[in-house]
Protein backbone atom coordinates (compact mmCIF):
# COMPACT_ATOMS: atom_id res chain seq x y z
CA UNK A 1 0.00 0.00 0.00
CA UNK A 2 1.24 3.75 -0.75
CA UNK A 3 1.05 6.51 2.04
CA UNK A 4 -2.55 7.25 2.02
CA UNK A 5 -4.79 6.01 4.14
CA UNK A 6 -7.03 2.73 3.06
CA UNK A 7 -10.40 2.20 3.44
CA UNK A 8 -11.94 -0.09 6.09
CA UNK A 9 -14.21 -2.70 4.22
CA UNK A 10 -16.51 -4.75 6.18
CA UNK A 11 -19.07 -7.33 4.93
CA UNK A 12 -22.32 -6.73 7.57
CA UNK A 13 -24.78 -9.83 8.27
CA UNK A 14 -28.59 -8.73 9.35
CA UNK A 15 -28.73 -8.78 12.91
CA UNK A 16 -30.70 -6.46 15.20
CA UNK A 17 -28.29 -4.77 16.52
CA UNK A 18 -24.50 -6.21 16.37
CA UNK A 19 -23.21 -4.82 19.45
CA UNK A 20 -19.76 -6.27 17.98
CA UNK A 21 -19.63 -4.12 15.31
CA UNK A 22 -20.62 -0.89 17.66
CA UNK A 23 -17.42 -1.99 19.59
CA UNK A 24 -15.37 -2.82 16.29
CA UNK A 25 -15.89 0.39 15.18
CA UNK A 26 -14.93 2.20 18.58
CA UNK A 27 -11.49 0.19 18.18
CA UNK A 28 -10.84 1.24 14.55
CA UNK A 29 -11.66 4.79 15.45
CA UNK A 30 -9.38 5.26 18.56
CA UNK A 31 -6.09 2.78 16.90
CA UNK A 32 -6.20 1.54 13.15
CA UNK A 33 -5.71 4.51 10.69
CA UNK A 34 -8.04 4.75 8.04
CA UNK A 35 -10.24 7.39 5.11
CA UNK A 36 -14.04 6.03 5.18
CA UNK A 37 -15.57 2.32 6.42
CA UNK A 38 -17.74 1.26 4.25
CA UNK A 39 -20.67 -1.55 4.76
CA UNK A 40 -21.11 -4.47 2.86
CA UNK A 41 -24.26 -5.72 3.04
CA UNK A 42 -26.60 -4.69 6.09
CA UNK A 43 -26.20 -1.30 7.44
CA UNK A 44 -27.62 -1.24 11.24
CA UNK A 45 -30.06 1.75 11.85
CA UNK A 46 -27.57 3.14 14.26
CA UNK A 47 -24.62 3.45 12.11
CA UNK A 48 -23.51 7.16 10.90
CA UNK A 49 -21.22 8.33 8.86
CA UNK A 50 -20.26 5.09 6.76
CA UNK A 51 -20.74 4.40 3.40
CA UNK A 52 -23.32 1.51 2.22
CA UNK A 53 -23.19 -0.73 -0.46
CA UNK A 54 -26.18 -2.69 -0.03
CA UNK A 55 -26.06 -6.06 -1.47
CA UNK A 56 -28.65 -8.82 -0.40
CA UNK A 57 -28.27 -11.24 2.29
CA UNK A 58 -30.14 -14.05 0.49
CA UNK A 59 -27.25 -16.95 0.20
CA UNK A 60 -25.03 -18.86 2.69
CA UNK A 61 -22.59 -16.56 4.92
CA UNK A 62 -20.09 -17.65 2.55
CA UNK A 63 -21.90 -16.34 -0.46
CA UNK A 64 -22.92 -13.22 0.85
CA UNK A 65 -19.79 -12.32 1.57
CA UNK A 66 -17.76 -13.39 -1.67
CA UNK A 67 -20.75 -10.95 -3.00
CA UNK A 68 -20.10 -8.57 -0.66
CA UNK A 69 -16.24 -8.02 -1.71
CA UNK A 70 -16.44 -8.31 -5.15
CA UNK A 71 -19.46 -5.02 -5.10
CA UNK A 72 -16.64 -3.42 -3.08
CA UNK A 73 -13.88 -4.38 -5.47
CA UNK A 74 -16.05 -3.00 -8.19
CA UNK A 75 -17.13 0.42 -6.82
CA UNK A 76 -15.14 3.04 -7.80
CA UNK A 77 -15.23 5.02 -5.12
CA UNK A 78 -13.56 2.32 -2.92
CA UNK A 79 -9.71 2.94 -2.15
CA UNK A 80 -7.47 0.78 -4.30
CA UNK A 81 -5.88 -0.45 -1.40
CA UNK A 82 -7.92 -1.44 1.71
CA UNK A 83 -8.15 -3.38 5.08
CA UNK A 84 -10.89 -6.62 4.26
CA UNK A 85 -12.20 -6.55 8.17
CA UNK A 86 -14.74 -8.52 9.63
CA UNK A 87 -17.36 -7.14 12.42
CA UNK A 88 -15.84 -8.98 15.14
CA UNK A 89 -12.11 -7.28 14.87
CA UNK A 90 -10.91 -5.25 17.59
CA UNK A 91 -7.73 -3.51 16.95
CA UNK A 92 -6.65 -2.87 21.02
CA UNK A 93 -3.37 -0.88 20.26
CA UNK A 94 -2.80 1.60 17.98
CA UNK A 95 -1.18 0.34 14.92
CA UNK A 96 1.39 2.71 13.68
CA UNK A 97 2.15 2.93 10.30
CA UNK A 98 0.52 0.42 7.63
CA UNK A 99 -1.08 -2.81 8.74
CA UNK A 100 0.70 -5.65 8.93
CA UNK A 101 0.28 -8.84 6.60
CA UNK A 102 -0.29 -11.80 8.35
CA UNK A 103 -0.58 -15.67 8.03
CA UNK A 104 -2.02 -18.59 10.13
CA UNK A 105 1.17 -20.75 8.62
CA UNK A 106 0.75 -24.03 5.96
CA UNK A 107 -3.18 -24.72 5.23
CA UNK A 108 -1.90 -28.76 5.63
CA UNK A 109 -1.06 -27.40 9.42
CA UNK A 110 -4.34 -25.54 9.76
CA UNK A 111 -6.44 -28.23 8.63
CA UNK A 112 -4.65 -30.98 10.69
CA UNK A 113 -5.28 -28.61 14.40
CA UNK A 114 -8.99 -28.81 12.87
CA UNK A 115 -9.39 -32.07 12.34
CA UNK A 116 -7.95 -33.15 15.34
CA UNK A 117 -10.66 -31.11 17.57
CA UNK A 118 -13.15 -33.32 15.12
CA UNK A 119 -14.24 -30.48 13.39
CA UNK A 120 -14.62 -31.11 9.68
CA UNK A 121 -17.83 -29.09 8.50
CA UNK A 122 -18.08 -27.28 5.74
CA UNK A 123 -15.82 -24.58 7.13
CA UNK A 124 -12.89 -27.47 6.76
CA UNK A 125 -14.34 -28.70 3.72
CA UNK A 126 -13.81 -25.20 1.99
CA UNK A 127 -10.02 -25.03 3.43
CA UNK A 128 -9.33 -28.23 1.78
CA UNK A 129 -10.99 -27.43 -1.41
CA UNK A 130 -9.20 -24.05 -1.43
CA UNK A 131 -5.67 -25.87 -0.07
CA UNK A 132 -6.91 -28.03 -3.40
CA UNK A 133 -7.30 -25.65 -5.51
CA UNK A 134 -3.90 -23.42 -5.15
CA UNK A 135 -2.21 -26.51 -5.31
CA UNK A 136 -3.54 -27.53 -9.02
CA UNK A 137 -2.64 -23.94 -9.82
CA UNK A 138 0.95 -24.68 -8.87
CA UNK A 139 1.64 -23.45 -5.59
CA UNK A 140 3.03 -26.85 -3.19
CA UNK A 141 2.50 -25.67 0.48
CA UNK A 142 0.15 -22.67 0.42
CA UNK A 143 -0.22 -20.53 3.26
CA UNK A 144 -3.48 -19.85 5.06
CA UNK A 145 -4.62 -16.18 5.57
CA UNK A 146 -7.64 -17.02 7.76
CA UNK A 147 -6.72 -14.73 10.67
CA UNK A 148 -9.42 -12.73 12.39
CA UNK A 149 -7.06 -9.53 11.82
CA UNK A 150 -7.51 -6.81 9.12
CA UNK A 151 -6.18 -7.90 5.79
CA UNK A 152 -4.65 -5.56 3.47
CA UNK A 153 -5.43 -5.88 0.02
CA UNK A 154 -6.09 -4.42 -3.48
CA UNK A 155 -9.25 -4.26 -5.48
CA UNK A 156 -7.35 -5.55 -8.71
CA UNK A 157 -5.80 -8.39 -6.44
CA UNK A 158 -9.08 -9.59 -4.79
CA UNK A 159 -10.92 -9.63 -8.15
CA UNK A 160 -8.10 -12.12 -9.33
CA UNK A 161 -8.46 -14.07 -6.48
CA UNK A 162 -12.36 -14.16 -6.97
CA UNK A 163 -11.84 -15.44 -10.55
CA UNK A 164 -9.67 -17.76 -9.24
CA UNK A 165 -11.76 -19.46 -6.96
CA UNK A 166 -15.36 -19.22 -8.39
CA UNK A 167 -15.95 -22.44 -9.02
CA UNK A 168 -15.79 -23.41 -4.92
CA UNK A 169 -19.41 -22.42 -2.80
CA UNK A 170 -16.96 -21.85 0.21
CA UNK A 171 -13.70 -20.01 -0.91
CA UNK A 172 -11.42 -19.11 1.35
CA UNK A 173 -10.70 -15.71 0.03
CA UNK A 174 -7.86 -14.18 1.90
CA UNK A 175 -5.94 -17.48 1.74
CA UNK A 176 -6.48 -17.52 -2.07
CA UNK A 177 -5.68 -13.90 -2.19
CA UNK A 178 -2.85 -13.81 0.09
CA UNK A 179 -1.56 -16.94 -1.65
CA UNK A 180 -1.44 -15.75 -5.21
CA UNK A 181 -0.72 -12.41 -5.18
CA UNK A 182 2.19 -13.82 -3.27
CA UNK A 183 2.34 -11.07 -0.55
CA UNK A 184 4.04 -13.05 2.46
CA UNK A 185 4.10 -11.72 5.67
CA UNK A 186 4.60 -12.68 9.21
CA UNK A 187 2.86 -15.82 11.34
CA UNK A 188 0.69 -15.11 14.06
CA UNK A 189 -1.55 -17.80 15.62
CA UNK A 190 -5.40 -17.06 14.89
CA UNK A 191 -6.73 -14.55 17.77
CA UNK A 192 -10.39 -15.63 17.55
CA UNK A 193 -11.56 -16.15 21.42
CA UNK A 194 -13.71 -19.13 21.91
CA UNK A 195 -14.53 -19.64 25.37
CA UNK A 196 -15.84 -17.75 28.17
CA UNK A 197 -12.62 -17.38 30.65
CA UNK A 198 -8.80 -16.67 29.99
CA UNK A 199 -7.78 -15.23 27.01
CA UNK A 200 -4.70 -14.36 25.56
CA UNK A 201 -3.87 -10.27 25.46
CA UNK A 202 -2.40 -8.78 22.76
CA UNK A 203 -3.41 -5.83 19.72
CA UNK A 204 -5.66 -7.56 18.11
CA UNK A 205 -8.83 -9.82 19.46
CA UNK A 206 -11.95 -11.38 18.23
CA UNK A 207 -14.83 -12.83 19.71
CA UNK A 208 -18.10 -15.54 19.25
CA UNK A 209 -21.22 -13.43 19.79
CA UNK A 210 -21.29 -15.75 23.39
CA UNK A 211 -17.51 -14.72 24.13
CA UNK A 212 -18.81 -11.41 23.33
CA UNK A 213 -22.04 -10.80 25.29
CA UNK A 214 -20.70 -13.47 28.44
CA UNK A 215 -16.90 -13.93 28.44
CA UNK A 216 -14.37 -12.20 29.95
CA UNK A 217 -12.78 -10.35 26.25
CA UNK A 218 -16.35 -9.23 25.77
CA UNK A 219 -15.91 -7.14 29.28
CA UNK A 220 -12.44 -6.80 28.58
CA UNK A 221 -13.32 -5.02 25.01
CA UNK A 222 -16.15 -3.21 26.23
CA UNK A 223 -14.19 -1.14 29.32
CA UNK A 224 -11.26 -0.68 26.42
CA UNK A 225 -13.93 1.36 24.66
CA UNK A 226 -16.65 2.82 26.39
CA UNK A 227 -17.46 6.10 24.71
CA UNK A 228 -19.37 6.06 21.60
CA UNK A 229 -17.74 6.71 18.03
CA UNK A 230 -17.91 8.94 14.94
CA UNK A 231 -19.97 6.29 13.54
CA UNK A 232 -22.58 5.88 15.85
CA UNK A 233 -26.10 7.71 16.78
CA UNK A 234 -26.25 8.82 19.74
CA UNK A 235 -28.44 7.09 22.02
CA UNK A 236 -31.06 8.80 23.24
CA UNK A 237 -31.25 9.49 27.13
């Protein structure tokens, strides 16, 4: 990415409220330098001051956000360059300077820590089929992007990786992106937070809606950032 500052991208489920988001977008605000967020998808009655690009919500979460990012990687008035975020990123330190890439490590190493747990859904079933897939096109031990972190990337680079992968209902984008557009980076292990209690600290986190609403990050992330945003309404009294 040059010097100026990307756009924050985030494809938006329908929900009733997203109280995630509210606190994503208090943690972008205070610590990850951006120009404009725009919505993908649903844009909650309490948001202000973000762009919308509505697109429907009618397919599997997978769909409807491969549809999401390629309306963003078509509009022109998206940044080139921008951070691919999901609602449940929070950025807990200020990042100075550009976003970092990262990587999860080898998808063979990713898949294994999954199937392990004895999880192999479709979730696993798209990792393979993507691991599959970047393999035929000639890359041996592909890396996985599939961090819960913001991911820096270009319009022109996510549109190849879209083409690249259409024929598979659950694409792995950033992987496939990250993977042949050959942009590196450094390895981080994934900072999703899946139960209730300890959890590691760090600059970046990312919850369950449970973790969220009844774990300990949830309270953690919500005395981090307690004052409302430039992109909220305020609440009435």
């Amino acid at each position: 990415m040059n010097g100026a500052l990307p756009d924050i991208v985030v494809p938006v489920r329908q929900a009733p409220t997203n109280e995630q988001l509210r606190y994503a977008l208090r943690s972008w605000s205070a610590n990850l330098p951006h120009r404009h967020v725009w919505i993908a998808g649903y844009r909650p009655p309490w948001l202000t001051g973000v762009h919308h690009l509505p697109v429907p919500q009618t397919g599997t979460k997978y769909a409807n956000t491969t549809a999401a990012v390629r309306a963003v990687c078509e509009h022109p008035a998206v940044s080139e360059a921008f951070l691919l975020c999901n609602d449940d990123f929070f950025i807990m330190e200020p990042v100075v300077g550009q976003m970092p890439m990262l990587h999860r490590g080898p998808i063979r190493d990713v898949e294994a820590t999954y199937t392990a747990r004895g999880i192999n859904g479709r979730y696993v079933r798209g990792m393979r089929e993507t691991r599959r897939l970047l393999e035929e096109l000639g890359y041996d031990e592909p890396l996985s992007y599939e961090l819960h972190v913001p991911m820096p990337v270009t319009k022109a680079g996510m549109l190849r990786a879209l083409k690249a992968g259409a024929r598979l209902d659950v694409l792995h984008k950033r992987t496939v992106y990250g993977v042949i557009n050959e942009v590196g980076g450094d390895r981080i292990d994934d900072v999703k937070v899946l139960t209730r209690h300890a959890f590691p600290r760090g600059s970046f986190l990312s919850t369950l809606p449970d973790t969220f609403a009844n774990g300990a990050v949830g309270r953690h992330i919500r005395q981090a950032f307690p004052r409302a945003c430039r992109y909220e309404t305020p609440r009435r009294a």
